[in-house]
C-alpha atoms as a PDB file:
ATOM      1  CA  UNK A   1      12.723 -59.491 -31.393  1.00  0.00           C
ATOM      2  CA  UNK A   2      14.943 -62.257 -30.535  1.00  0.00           C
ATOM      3  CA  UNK A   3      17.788 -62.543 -27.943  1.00  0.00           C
ATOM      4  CA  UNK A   4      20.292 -61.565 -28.834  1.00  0.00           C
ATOM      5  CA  UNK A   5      19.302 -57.381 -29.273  1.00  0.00           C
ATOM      6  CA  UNK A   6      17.553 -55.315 -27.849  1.00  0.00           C
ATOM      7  CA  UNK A   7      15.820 -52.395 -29.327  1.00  0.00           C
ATOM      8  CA  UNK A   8      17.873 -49.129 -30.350  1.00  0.00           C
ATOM      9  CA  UNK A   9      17.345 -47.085 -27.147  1.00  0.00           C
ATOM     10  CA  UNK A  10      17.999 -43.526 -26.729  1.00  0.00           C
ATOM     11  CA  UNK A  11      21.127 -42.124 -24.531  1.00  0.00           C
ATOM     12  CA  UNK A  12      21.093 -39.350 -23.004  1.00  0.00           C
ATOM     13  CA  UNK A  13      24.345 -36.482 -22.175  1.00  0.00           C
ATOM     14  CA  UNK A  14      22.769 -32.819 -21.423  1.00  0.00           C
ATOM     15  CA  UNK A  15      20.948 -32.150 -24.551  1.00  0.00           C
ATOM     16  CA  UNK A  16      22.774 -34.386 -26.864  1.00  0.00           C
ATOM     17  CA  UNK A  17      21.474 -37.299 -27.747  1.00  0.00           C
ATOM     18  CA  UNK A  18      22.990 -40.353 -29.279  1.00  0.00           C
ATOM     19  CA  UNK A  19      21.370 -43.890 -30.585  1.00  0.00           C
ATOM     20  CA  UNK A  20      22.600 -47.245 -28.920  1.00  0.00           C
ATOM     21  CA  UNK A  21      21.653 -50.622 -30.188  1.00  0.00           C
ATOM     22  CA  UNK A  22      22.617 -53.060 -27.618  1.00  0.00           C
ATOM     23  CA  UNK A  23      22.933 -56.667 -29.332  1.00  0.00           C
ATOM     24  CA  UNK A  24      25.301 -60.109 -29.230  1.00  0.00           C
ATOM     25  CA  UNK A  25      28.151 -59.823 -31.378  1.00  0.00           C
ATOM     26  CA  UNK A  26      28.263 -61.201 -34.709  1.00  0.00           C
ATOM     27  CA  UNK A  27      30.895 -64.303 -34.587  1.00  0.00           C
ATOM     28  CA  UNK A  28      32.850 -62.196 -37.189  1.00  0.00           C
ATOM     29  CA  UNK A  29      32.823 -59.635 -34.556  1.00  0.00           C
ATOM     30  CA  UNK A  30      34.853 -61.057 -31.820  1.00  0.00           C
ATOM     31  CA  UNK A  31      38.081 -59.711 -32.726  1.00  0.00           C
ATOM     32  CA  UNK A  32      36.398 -55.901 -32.901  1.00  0.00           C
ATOM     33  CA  UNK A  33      35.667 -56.621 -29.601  1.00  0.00           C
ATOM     34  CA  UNK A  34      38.655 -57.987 -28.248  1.00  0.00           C
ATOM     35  CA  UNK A  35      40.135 -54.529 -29.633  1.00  0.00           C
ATOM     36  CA  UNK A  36      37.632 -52.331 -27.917  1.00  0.00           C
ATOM     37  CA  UNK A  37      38.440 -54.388 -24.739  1.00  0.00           C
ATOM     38  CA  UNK A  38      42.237 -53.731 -25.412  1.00  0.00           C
ATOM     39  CA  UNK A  39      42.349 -50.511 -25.948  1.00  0.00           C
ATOM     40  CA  UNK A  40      40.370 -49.512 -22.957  1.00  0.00           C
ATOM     41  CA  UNK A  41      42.521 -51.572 -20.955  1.00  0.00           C
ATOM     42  CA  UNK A  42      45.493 -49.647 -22.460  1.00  0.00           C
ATOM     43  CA  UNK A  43      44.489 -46.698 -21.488  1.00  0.00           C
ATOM     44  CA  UNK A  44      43.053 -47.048 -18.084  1.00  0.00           C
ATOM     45  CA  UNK A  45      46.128 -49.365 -16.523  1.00  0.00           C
ATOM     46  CA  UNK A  46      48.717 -48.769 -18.849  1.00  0.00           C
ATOM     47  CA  UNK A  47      51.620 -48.183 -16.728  1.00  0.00           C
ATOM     48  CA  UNK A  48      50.020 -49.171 -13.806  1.00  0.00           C
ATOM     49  CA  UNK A  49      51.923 -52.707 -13.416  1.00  0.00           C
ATOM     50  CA  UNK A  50      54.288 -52.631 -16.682  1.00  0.00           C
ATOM     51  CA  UNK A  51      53.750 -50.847 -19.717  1.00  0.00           C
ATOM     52  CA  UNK A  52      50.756 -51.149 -23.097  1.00  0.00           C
ATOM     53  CA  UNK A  53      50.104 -53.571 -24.682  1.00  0.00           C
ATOM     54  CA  UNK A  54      48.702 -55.063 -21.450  1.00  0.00           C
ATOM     55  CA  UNK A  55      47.230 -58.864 -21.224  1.00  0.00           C
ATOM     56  CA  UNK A  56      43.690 -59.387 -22.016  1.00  0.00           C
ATOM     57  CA  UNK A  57      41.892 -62.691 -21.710  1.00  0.00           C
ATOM     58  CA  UNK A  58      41.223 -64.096 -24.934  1.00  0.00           C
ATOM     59  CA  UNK A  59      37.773 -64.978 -23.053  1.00  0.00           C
ATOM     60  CA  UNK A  60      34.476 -65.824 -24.411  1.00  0.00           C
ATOM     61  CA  UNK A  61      33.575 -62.559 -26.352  1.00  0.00           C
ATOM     62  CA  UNK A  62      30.796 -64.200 -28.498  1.00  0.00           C
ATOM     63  CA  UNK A  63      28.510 -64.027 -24.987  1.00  0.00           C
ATOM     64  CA  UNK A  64      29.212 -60.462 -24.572  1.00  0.00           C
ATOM     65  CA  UNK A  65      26.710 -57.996 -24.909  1.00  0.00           C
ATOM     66  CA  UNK A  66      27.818 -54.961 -27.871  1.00  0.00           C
ATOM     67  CA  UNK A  67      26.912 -51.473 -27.534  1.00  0.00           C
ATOM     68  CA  UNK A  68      26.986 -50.187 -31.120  1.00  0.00           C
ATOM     69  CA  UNK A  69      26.666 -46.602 -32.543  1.00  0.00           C
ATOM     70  CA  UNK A  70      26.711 -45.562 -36.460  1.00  0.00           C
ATOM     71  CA  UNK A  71      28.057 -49.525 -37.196  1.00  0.00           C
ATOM     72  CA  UNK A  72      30.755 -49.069 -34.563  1.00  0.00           C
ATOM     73  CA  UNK A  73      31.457 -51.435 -31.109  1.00  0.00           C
ATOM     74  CA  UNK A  74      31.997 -48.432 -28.871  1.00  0.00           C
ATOM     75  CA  UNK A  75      31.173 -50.702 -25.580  1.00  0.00           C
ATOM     76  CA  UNK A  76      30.806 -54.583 -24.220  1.00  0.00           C
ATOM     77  CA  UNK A  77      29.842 -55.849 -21.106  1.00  0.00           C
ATOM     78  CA  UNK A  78      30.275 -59.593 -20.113  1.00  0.00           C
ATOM     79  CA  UNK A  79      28.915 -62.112 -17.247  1.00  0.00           C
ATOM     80  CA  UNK A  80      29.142 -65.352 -15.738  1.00  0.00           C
ATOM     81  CA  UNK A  81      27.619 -66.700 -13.025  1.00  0.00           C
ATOM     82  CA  UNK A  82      26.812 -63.806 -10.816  1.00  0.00           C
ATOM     83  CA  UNK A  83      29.637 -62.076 -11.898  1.00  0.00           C
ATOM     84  CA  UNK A  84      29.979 -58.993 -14.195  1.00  0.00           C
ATOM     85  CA  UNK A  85      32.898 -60.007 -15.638  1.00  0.00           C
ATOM     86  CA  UNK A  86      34.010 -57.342 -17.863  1.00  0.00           C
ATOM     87  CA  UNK A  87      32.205 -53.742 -18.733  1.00  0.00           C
ATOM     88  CA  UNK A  88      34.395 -51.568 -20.935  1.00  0.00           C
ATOM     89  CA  UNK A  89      33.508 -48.374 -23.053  1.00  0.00           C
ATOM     90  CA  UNK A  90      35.728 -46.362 -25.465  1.00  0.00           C
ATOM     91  CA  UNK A  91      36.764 -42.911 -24.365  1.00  0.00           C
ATOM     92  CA  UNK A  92      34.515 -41.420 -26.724  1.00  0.00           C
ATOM     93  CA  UNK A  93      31.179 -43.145 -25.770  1.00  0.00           C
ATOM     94  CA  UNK A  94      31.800 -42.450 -22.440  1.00  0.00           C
ATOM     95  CA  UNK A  95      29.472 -39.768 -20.699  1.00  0.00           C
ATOM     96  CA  UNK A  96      26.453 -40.460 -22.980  1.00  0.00           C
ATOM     97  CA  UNK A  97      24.796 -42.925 -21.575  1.00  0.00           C
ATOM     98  CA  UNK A  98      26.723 -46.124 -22.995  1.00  0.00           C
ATOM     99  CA  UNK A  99      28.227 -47.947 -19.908  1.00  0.00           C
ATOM    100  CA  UNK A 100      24.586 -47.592 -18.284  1.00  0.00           C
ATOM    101  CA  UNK A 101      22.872 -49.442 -20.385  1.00  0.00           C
ATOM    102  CA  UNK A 102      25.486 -51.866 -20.800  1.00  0.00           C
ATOM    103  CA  UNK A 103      25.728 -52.142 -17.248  1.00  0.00           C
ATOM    104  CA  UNK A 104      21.778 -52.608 -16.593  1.00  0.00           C
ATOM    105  CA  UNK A 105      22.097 -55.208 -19.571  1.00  0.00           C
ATOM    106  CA  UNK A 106      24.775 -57.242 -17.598  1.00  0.00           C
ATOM    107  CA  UNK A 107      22.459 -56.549 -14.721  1.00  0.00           C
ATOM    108  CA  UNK A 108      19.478 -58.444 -15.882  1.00  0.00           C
ATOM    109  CA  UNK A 109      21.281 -61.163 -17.551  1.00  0.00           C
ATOM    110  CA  UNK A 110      22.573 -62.335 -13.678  1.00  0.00           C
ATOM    111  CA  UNK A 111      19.191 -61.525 -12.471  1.00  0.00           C
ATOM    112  CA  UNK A 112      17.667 -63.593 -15.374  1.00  0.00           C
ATOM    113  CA  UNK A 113      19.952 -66.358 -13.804  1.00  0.00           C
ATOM    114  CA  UNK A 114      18.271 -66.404 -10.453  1.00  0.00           C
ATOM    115  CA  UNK A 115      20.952 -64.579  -8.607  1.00  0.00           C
ATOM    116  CA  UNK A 116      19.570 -62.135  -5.742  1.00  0.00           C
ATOM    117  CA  UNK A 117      23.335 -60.263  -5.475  1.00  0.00           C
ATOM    118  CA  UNK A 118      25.590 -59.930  -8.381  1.00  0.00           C
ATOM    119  CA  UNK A 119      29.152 -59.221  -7.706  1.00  0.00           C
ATOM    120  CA  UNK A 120      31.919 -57.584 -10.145  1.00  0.00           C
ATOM    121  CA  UNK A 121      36.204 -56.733  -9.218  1.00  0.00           C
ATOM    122  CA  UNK A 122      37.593 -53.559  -9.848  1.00  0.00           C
ATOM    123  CA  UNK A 123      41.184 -52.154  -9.450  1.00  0.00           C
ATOM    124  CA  UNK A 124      41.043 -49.627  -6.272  1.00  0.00           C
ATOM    125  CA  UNK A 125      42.885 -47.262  -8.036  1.00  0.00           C
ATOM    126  CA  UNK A 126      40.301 -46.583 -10.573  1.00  0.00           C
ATOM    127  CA  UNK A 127      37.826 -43.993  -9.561  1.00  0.00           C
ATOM    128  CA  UNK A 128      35.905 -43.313 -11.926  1.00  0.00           C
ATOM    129  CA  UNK A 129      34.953 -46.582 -12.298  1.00  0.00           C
ATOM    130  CA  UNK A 130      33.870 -47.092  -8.393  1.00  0.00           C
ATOM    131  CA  UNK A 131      31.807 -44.152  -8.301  1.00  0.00           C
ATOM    132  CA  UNK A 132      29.867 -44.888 -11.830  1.00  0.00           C
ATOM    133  CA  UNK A 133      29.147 -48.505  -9.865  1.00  0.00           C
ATOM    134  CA  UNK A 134      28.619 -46.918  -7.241  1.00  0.00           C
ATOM    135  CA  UNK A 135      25.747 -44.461  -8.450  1.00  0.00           C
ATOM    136  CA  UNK A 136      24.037 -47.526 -10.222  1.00  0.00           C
ATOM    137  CA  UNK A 137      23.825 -49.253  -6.177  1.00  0.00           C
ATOM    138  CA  UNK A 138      27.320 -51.334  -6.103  1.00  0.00           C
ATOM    139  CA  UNK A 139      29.049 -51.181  -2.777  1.00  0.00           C
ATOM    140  CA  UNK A 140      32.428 -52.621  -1.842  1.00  0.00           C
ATOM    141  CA  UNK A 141      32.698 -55.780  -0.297  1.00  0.00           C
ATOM    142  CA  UNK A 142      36.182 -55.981   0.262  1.00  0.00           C
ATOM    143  CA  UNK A 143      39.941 -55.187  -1.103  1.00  0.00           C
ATOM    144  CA  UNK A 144      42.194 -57.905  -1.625  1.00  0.00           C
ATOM    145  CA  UNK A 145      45.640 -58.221  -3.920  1.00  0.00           C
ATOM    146  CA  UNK A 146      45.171 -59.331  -7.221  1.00  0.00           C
ATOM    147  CA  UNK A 147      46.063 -62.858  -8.282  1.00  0.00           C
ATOM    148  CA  UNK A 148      48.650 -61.991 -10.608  1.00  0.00           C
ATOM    149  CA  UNK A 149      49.084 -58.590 -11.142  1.00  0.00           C
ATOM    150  CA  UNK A 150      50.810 -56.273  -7.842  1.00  0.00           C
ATOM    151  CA  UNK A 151      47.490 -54.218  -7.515  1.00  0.00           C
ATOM    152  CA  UNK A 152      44.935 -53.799  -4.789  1.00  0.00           C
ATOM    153  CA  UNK A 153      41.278 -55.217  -6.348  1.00  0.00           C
ATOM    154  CA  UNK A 154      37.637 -54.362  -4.792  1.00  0.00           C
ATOM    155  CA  UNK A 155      35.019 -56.714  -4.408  1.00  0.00           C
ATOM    156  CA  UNK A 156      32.048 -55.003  -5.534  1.00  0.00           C
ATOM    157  CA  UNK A 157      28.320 -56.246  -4.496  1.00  0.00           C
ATOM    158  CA  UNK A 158      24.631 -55.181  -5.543  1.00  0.00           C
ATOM    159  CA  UNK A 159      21.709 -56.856  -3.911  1.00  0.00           C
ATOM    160  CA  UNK A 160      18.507 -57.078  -6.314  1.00  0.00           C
ATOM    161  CA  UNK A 161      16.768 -55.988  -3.268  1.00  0.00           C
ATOM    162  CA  UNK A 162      17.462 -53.113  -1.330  1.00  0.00           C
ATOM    163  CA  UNK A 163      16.909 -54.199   2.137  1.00  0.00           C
ATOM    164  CA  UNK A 164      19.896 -56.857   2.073  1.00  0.00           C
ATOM    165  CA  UNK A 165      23.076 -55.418   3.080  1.00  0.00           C
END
């Protein structure tokens, strides 16, 4: 196996149960992902700031991590540093397992790094997403205003091990 997939793995919602196949994107694959990015970001903050299509960072894609499903992108997480960067799934991956093992792939790509805490942003206003990190051990740092944007962000944190705080 090389590095850049991992094995199929299994994900689990109830009884259903669906395949994953967490890999690199394919350099003809970077606009599919930009898409997947876009439209989550549509739908989660449309409306929030100003109105769909909102802007996405054209960003390095090509060192994302994919989750595919029947030939499909349905997720992608992205890091730098010790940062998770980005970690988006479509509305119909979500539930089954997708965003966690995208997540614990970001995970142990800034652990691979040497970092002991790896940090990630979120917008405050979106719940769901705090409470997913926050069953997988994040905890908030901080809230601060966004750079550009006229929305309150959390800094999230997760030490690699549990007696930091």
């Amino acid at each position: 196996m090389d590095s850049k997939s991992i094995p199929i793995v299994k994900a689990y919602m109830g009884k259903q149960v669906i395949d994953v196949l967490i890999r690199r994107p394919q350099p003809e694959e970077c606009d599919s992902v930009r898409v997947v990015v876009q439209t989550v970001v549509d739908e989660i903050y449309g409306g929030l700031w100003t109105h769909p299509p909102l802007p996405v960072d054209e960003g390095n894609w090509h060192s994302s991590w994919v989750a595919v499903r029947h030939a499909k992108i349905t997720g992608v997480v992205r890091t730098s540093g010790e940062w998770l960067d980005d970690l988006w799934v479509l509305r119909e991956s979500r539930g089954y397992g997708v965003g966690q093992r995208l997540l614990a792939q970001g995970e142990a790509e800034i652990i691979a790094r040497g970092y002991e805490t790896l940090r990630l942003r979120v917008v405050q206003s979106n719940a769901p997403a705090i409470e997913f990190y926050r069953r997988h051990g994040w905890r908030i740092a901080r809230a601060f205003p966004h750079e550009r944007f006229p929305i309150t962000m959390l800094e999230m944190f997760k030490p690699i091990r549990q007696d930091e705080t």
